[in-house]
Protein backbone atom coordinates (compact mmCIF):
# COMPACT_ATOMS: atom_id res chain seq x y z
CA UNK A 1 0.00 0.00 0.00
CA UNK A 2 1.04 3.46 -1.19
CA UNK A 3 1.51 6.22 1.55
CA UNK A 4 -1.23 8.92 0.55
CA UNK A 5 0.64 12.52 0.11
CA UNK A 6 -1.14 15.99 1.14
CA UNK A 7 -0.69 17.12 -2.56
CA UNK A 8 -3.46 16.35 -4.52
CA UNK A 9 -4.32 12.67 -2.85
CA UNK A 10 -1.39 10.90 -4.80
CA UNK A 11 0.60 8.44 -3.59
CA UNK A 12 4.01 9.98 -2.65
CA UNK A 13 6.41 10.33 -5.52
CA UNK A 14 3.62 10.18 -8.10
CA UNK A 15 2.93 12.14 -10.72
CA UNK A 16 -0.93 13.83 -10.97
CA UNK A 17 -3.45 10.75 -11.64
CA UNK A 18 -6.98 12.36 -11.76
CA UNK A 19 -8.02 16.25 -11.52
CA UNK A 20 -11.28 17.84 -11.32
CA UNK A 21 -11.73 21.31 -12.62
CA UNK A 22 -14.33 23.55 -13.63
CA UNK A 23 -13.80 26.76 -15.64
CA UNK A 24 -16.35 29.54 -16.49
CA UNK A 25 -15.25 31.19 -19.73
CA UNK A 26 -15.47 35.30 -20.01
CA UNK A 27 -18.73 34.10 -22.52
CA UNK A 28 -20.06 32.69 -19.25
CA UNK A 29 -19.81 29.18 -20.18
CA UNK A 30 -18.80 26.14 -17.66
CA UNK A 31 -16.18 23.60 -18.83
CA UNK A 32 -16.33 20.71 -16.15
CA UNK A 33 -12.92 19.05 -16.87
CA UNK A 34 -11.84 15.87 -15.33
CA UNK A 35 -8.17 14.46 -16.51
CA UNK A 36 -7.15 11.00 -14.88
CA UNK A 37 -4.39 8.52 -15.77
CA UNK A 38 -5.62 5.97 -13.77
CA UNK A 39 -9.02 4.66 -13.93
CA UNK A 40 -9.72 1.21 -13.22
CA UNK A 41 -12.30 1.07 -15.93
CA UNK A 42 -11.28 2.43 -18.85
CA UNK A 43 -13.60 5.41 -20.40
CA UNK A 44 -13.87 7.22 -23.93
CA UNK A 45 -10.65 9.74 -24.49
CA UNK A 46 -13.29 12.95 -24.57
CA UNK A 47 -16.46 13.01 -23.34
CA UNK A 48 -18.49 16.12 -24.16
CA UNK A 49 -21.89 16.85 -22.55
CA UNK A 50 -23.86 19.80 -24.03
CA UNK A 51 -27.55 21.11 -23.17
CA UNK A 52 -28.63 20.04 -26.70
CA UNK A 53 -26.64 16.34 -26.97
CA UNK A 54 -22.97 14.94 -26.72
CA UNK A 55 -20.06 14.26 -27.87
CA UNK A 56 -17.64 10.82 -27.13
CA UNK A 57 -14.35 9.74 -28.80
CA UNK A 58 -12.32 6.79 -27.94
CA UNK A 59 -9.48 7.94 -29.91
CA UNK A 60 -10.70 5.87 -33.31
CA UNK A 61 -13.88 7.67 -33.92
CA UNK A 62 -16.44 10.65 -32.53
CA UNK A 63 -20.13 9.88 -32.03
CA UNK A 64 -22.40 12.65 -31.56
CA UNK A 65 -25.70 12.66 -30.42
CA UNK A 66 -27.45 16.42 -30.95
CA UNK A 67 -31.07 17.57 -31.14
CA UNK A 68 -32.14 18.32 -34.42
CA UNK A 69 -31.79 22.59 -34.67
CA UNK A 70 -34.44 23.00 -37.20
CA UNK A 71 -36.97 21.75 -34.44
CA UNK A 72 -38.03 24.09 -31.66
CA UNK A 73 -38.51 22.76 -28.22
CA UNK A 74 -41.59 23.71 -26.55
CA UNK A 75 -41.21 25.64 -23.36
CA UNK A 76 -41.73 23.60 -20.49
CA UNK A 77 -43.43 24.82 -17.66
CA UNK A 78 -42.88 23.38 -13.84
CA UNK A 79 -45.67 21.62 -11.98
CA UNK A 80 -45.78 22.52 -8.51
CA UNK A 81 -48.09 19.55 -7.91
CA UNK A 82 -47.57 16.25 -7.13
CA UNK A 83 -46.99 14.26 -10.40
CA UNK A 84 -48.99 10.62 -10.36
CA UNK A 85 -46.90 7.53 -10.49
CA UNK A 86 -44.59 6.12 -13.47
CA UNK A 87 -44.83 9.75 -14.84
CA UNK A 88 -41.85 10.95 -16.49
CA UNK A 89 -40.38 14.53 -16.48
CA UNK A 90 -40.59 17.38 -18.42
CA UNK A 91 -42.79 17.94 -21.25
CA UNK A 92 -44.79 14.52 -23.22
CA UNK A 93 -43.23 15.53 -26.85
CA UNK A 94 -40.72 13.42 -28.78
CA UNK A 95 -37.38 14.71 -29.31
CA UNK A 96 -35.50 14.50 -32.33
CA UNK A 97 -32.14 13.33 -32.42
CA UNK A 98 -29.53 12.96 -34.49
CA UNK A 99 -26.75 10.56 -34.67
CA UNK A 100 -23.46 10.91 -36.34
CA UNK A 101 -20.11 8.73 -36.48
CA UNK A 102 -17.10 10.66 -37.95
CA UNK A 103 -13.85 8.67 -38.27
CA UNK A 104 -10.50 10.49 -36.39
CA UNK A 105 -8.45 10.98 -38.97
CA UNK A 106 -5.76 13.22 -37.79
CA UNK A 107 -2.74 14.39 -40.69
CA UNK A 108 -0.30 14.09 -37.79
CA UNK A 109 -0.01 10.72 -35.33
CA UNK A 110 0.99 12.16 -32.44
CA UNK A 111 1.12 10.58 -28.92
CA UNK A 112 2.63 11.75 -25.26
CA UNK A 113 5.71 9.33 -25.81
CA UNK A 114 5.91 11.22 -29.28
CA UNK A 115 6.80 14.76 -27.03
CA UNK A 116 9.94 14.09 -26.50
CA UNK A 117 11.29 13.40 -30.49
CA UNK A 118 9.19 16.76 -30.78
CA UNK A 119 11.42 18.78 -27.82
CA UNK A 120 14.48 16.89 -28.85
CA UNK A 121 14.24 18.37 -32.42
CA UNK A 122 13.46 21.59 -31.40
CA UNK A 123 16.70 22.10 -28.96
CA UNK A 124 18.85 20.08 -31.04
CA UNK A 125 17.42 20.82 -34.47
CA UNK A 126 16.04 24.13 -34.49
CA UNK A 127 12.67 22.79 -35.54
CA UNK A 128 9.82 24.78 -34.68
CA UNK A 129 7.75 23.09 -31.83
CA UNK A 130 4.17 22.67 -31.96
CA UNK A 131 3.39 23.96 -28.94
CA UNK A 132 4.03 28.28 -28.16
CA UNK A 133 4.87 29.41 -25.25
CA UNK A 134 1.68 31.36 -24.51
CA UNK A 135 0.53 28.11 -24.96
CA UNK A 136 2.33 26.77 -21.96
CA UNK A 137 2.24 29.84 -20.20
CA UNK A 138 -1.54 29.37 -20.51
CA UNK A 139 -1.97 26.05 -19.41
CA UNK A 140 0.77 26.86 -16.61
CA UNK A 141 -1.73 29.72 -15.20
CA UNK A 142 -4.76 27.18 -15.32
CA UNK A 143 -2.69 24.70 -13.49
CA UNK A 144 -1.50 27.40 -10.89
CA UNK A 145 -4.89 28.46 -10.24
CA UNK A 146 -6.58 25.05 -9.95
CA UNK A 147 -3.83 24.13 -7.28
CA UNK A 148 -4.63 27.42 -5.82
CA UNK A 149 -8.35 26.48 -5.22
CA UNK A 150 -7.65 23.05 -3.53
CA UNK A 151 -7.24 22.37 0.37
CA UNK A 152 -4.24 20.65 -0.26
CA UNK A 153 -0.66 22.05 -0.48
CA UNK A 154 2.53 21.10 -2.16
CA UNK A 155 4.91 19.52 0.06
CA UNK A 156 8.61 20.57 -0.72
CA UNK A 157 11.49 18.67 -0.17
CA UNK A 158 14.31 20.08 2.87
């Protein structure tokens, strides 16, 4: 068994295994972002939930599942009464979906191992790498700010 450490819940010495973050946009919209390394049961690459459908992708393909746009939803009024058994909720109307399969076809493979052949030839080779540094510096602030808003603290080494 693994010694928990106060960073994060990680076992000591690991690297980062699951984070939970939410972000609200300057448009006012919530990103719910979970990243994890380690589940024991293993889940689509992106999962994208929307309030008109969603969005999966295990890495091979993307399913989407939308409501049709060119049909209007009623409005749907609450019911401050008691509703009788078995009924369901919301509004009795049928809701038109529709289903789409697109294949991943990326022009570049890359992968995480891949990173390093991508750093190596920028340092050594003077190749442009894919990622800027705003880039980084972005994701770096994110990061910084997520660890910000947890209870836990880094631990340093003495």
């Amino acid at each position: 068994m693994t010694t928990p450490c106060a960073c994060w819940g990680r076992p000591s010495g690991a690297a980062e295994d699951h984070v939970h973050i939410i972000l609200t946009g300057v448009n006012g919209r919530t990103v719910d972002l979970e990243i994890s390394g380690a589940a024991a049961i293993a889940e689509p690459l992106y999962v994208v939930h929307g309030d008109r459908g969603a969005l999966t992708s295990d890495g091979e393909e993307i399913r989407l599942r939308y409501l049709d746009p060119a049909r209007r939803l009623r409005p749907c009024r609450a019911d401050p009464a008691t509703p009788p058994d078995g009924a369901g909720f919301g509004n009795p109307e049928t809701l038109h979906w529709i289903d789409k399969t697109l294949p991943v076809a990326p022009r570049d493979k890359v992968s995480l191992e891949g990173i390093w052949d991508e750093l190596f030839d920028a340092v050594r080779k003077g190749r442009k790498f894919r990622v800027t540094l705003d880039e980084a510096l972005e994701v770096m602030r994110v990061i910084d700010a997520a660890r910000k808003g947890t209870k836990f603290k880094m631990r340093t080494k003495n």
